[in-house]
N, C-alpha and C. Protein backbone atom coordinates (compact mmCIF):
# COMPACT_ATOMS: atom_id res chain seq x y z
N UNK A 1 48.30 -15.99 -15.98
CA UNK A 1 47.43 -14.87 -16.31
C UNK A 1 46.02 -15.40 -16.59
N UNK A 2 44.90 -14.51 -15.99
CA UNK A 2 43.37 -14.86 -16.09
C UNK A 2 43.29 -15.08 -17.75
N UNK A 3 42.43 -15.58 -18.30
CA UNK A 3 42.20 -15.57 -19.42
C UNK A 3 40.86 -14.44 -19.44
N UNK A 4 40.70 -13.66 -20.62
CA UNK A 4 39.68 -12.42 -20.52
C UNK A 4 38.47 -13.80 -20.60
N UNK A 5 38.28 -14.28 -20.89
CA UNK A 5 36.92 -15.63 -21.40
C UNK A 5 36.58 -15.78 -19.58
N UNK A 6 37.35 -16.24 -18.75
CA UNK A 6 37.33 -16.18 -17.05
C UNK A 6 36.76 -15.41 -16.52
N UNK A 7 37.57 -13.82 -17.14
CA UNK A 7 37.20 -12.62 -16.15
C UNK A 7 35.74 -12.23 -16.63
N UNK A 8 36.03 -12.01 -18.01
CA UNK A 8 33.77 -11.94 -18.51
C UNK A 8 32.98 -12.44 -17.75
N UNK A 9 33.48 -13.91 -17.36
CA UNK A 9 32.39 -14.71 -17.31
C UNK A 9 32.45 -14.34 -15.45
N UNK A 10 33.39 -14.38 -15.19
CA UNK A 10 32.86 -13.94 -13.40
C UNK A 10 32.55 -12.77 -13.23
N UNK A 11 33.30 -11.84 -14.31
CA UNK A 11 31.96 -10.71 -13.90
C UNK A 11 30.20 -10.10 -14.45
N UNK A 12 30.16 -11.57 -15.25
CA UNK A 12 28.75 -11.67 -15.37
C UNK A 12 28.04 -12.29 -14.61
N UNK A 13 28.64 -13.42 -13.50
CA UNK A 13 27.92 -14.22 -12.73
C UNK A 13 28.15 -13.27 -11.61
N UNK A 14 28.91 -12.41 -11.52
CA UNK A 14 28.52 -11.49 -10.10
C UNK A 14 27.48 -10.39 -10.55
N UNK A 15 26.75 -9.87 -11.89
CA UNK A 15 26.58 -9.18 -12.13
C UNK A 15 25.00 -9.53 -12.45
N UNK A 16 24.82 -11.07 -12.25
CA UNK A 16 23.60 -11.52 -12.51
C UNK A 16 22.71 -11.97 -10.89
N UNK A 17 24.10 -12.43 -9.96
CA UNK A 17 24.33 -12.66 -8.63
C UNK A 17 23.51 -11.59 -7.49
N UNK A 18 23.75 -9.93 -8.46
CA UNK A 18 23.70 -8.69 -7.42
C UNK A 18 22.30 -8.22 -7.92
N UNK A 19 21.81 -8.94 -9.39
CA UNK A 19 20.71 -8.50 -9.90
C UNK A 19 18.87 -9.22 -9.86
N UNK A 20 19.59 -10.66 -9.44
CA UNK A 20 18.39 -11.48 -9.47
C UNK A 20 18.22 -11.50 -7.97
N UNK A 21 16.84 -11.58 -8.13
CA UNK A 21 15.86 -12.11 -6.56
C UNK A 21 15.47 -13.36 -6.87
N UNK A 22 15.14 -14.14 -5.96
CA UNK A 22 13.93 -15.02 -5.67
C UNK A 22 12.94 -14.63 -4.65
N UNK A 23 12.00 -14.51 -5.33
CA UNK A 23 10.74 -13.97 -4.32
C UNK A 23 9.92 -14.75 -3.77
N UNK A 24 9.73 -15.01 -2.79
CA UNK A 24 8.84 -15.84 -1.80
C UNK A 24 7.23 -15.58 -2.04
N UNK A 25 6.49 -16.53 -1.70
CA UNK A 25 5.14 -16.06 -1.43
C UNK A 25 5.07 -15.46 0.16
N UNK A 26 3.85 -14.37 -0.24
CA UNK A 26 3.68 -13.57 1.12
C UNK A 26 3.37 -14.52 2.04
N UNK A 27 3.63 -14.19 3.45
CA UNK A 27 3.17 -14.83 4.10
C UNK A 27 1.61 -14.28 4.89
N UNK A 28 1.47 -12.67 5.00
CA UNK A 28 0.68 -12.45 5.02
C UNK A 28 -0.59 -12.40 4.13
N UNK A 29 -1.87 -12.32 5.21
CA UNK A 29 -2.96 -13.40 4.98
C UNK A 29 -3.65 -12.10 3.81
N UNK A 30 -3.94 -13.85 2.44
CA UNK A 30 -4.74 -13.45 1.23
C UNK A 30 -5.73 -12.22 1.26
N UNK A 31 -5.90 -11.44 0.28
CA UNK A 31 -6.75 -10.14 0.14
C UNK A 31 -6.45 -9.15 0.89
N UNK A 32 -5.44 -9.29 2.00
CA UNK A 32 -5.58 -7.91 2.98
C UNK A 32 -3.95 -7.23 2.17
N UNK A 33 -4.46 -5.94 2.82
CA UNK A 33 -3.97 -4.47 2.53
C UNK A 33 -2.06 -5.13 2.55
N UNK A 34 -1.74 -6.01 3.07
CA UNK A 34 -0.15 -6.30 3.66
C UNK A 34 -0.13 -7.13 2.27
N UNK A 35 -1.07 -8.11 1.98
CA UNK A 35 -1.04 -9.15 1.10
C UNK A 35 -1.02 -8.64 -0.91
N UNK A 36 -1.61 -7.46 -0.54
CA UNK A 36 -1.22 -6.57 -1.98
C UNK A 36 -0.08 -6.26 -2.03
N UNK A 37 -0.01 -4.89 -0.85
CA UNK A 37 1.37 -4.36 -0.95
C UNK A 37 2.53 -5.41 -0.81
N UNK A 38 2.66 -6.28 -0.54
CA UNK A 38 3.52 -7.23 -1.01
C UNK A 38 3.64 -7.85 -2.01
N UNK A 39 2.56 -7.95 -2.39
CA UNK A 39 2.34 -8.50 -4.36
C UNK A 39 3.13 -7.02 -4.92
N UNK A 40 2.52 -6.06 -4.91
CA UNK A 40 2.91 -5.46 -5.08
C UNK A 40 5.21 -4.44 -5.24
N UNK A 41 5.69 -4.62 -4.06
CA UNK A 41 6.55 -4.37 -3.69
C UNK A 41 7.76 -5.88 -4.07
N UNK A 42 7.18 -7.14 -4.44
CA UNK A 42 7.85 -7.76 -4.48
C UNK A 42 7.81 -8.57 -5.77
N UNK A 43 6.66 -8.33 -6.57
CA UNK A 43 6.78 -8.98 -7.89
C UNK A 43 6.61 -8.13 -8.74
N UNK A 44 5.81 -6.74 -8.45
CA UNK A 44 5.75 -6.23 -9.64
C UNK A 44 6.43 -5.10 -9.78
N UNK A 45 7.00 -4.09 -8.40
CA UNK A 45 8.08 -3.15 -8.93
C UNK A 45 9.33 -4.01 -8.83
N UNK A 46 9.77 -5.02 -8.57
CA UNK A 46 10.40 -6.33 -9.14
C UNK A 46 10.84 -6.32 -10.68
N UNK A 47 10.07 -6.40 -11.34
CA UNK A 47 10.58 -6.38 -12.84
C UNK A 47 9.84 -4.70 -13.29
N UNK A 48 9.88 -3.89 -12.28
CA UNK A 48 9.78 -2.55 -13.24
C UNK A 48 8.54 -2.25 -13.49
N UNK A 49 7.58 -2.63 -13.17
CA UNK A 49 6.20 -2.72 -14.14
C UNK A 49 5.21 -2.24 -12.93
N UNK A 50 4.96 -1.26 -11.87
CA UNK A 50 4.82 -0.83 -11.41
C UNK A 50 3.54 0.44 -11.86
N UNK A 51 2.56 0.87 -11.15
CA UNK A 51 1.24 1.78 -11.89
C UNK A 51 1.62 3.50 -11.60
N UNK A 52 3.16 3.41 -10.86
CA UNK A 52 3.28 4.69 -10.20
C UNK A 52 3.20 5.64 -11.30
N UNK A 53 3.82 5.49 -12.32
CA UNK A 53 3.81 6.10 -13.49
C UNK A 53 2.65 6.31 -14.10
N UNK A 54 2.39 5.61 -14.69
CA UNK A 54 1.01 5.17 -16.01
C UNK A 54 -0.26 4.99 -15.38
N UNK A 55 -0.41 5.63 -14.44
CA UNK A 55 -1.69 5.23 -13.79
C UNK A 55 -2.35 3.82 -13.89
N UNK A 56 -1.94 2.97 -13.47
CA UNK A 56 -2.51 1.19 -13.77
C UNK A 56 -3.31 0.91 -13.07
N UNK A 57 -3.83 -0.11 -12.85
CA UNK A 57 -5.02 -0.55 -12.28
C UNK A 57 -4.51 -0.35 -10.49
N UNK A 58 -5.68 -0.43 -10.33
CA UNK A 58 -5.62 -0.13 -8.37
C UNK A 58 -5.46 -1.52 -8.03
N UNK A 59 -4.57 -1.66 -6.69
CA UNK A 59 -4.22 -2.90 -6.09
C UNK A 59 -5.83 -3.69 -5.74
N UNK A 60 -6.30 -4.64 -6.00
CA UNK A 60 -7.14 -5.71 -5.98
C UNK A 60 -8.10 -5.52 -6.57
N UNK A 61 -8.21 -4.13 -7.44
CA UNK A 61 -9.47 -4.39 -8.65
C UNK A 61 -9.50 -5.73 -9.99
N UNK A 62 -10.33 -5.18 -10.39
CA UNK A 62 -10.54 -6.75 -11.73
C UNK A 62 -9.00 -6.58 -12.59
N UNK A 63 -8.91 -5.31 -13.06
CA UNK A 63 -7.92 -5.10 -14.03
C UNK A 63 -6.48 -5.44 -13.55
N UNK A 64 -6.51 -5.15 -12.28
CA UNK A 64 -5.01 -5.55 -11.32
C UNK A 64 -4.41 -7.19 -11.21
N UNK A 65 -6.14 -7.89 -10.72
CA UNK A 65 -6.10 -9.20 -10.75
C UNK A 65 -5.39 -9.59 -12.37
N UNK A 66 -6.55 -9.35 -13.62
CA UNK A 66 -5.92 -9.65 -14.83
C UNK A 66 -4.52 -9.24 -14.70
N UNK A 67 -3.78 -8.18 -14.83
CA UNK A 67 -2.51 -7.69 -14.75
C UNK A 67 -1.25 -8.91 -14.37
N UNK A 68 -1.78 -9.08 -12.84
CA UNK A 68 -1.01 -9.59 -12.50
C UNK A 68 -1.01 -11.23 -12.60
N UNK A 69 -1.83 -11.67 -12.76
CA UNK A 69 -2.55 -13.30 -12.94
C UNK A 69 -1.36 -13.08 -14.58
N UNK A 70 -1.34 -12.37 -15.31
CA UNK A 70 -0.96 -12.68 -16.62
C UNK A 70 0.62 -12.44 -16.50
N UNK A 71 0.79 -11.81 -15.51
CA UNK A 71 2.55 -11.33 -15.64
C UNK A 71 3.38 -12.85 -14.56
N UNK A 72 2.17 -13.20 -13.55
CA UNK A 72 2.89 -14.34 -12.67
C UNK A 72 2.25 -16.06 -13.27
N UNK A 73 2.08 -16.11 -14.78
CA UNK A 73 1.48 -16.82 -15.36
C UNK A 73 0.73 -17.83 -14.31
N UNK A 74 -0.62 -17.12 -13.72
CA UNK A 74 -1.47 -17.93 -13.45
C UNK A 74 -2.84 -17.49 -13.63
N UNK A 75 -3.61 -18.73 -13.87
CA UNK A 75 -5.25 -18.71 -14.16
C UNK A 75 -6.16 -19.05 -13.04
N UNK A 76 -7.00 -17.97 -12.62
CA UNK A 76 -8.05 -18.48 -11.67
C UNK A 76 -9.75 -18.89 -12.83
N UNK A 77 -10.28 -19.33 -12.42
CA UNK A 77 -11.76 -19.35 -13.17
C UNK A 77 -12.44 -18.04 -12.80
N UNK A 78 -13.02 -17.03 -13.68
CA UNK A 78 -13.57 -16.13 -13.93
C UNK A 78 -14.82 -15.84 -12.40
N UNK A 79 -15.29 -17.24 -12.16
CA UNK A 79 -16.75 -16.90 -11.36
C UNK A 79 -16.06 -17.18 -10.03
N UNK A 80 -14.79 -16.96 -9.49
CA UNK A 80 -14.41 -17.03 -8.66
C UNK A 80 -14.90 -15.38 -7.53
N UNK A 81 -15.29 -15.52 -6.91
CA UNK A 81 -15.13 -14.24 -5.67
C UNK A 81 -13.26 -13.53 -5.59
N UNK A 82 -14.08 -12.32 -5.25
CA UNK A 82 -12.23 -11.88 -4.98
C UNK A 82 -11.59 -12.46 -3.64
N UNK A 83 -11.75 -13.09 -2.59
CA UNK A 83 -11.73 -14.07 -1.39
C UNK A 83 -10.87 -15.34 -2.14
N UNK A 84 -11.84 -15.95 -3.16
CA UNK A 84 -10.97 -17.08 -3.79
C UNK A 84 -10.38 -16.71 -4.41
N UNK A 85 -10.41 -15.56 -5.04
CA UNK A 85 -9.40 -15.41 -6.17
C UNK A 85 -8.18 -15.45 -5.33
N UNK A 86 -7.94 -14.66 -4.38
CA UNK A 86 -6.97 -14.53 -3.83
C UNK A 86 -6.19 -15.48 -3.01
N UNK A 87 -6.67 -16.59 -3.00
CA UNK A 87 -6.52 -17.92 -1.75
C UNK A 87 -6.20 -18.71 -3.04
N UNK A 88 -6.80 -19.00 -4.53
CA UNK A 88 -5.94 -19.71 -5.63
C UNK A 88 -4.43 -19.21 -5.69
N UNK A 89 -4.57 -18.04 -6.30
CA UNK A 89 -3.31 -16.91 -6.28
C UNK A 89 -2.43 -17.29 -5.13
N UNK A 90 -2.66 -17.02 -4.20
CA UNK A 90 -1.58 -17.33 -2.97
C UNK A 90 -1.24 -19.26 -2.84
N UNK A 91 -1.93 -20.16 -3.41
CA UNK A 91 -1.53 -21.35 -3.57
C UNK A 91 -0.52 -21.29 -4.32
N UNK A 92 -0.81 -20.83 -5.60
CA UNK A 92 -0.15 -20.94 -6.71
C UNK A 92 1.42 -20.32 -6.76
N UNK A 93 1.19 -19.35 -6.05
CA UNK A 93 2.78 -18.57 -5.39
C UNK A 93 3.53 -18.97 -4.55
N UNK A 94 2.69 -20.44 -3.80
CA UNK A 94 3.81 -21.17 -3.01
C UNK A 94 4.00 -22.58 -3.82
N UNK A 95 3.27 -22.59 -4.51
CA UNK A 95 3.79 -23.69 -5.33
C UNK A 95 4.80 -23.54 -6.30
N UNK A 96 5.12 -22.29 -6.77
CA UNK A 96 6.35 -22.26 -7.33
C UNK A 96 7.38 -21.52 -7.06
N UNK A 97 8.66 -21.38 -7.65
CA UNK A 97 9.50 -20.50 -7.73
C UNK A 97 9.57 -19.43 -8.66
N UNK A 98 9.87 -18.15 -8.07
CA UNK A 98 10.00 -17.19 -8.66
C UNK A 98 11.43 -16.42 -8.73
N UNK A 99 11.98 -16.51 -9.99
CA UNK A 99 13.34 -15.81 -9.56
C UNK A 99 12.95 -14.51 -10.92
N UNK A 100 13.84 -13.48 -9.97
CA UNK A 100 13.64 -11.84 -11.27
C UNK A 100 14.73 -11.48 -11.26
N UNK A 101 14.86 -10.92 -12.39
CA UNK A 101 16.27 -10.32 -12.61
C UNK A 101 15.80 -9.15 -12.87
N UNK A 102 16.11 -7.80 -11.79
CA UNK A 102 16.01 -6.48 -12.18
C UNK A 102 16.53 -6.02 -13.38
N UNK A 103 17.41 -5.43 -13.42
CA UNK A 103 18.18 -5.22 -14.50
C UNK A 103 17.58 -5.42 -15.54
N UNK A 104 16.78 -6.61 -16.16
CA UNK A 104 16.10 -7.21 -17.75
C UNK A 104 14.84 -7.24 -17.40
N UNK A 105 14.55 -6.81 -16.18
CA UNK A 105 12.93 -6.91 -15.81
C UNK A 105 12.21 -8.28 -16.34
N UNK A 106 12.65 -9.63 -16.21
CA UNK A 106 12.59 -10.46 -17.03
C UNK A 106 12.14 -11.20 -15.61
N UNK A 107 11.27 -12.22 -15.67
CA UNK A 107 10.98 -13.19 -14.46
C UNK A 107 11.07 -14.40 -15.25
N UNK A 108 11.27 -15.34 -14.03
CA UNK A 108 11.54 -16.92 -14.52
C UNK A 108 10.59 -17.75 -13.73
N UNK A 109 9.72 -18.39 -13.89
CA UNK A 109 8.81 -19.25 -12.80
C UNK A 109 8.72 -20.42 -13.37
N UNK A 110 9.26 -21.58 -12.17
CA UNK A 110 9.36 -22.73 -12.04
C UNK A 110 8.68 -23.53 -10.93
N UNK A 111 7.78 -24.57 -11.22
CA UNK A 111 6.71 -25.37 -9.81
C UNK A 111 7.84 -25.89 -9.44
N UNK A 112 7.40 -26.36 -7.87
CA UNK A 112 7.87 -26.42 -7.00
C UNK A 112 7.00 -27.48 -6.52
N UNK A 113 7.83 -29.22 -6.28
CA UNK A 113 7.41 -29.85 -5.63
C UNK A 113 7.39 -29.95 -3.99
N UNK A 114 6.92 -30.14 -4.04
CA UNK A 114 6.36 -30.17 -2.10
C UNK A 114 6.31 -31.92 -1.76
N UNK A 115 7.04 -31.66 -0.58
CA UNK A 115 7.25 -33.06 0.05
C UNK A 115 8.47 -33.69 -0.53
């Protein structure tokens, strides 16, 4: 007979299994209309946090950039153009891993060596 300690535990690893993503960096190119809506569609209604509701900042204004720079813990320098901003940002999203767990709306980001 399963022990209940077994069955918990596999039906939390299927239950964490059906709930987490790992999200890729876009592949489409920095600042354009594909390159939001994919920020968009894949990291931030991702953990729930989405402007459909609450009216939030518009995809590539200042407040959006802050928004999201603070939720995918990364820093560009302030006197950057929105061009660079967006070409740091898209480095920085292939340099790491991103895994989300819907369900807890909770993200996990880990760098990612290359080579």
């Amino acid at each position: 007979m399963i022990s209940l300690g077994v069955t918990f535990g596999a039906l939390t690893l299927a239950f964490l299994a059906l709930t987490t993503e790992v999200i890729d960096a876009p592949e489409a190119k920095p600042c354009t209309q594909a390159w939001f809506l994919y920020l968009d569609d894949h990291y931030i209604q991702a953990i729930g946090e989405g402007d459909d509701v609450d009216g939030g900042p518009d995809l590539g204004d200042n407040a959006w950039f802050r928004w999201f720079e603070g939720k995918a813990k990364i820093t560009t320098p302030p006197q950057l153009s929105q061009q660079q901003r967006c070409r740091v940002i898209q480095e920085k999203l292939q340099e790491r891993l991103y895994i989300v767990n819907k369900a807890f709306g909770s993200m996990l980001i880990f760098k990612v060596r290359k080579g």
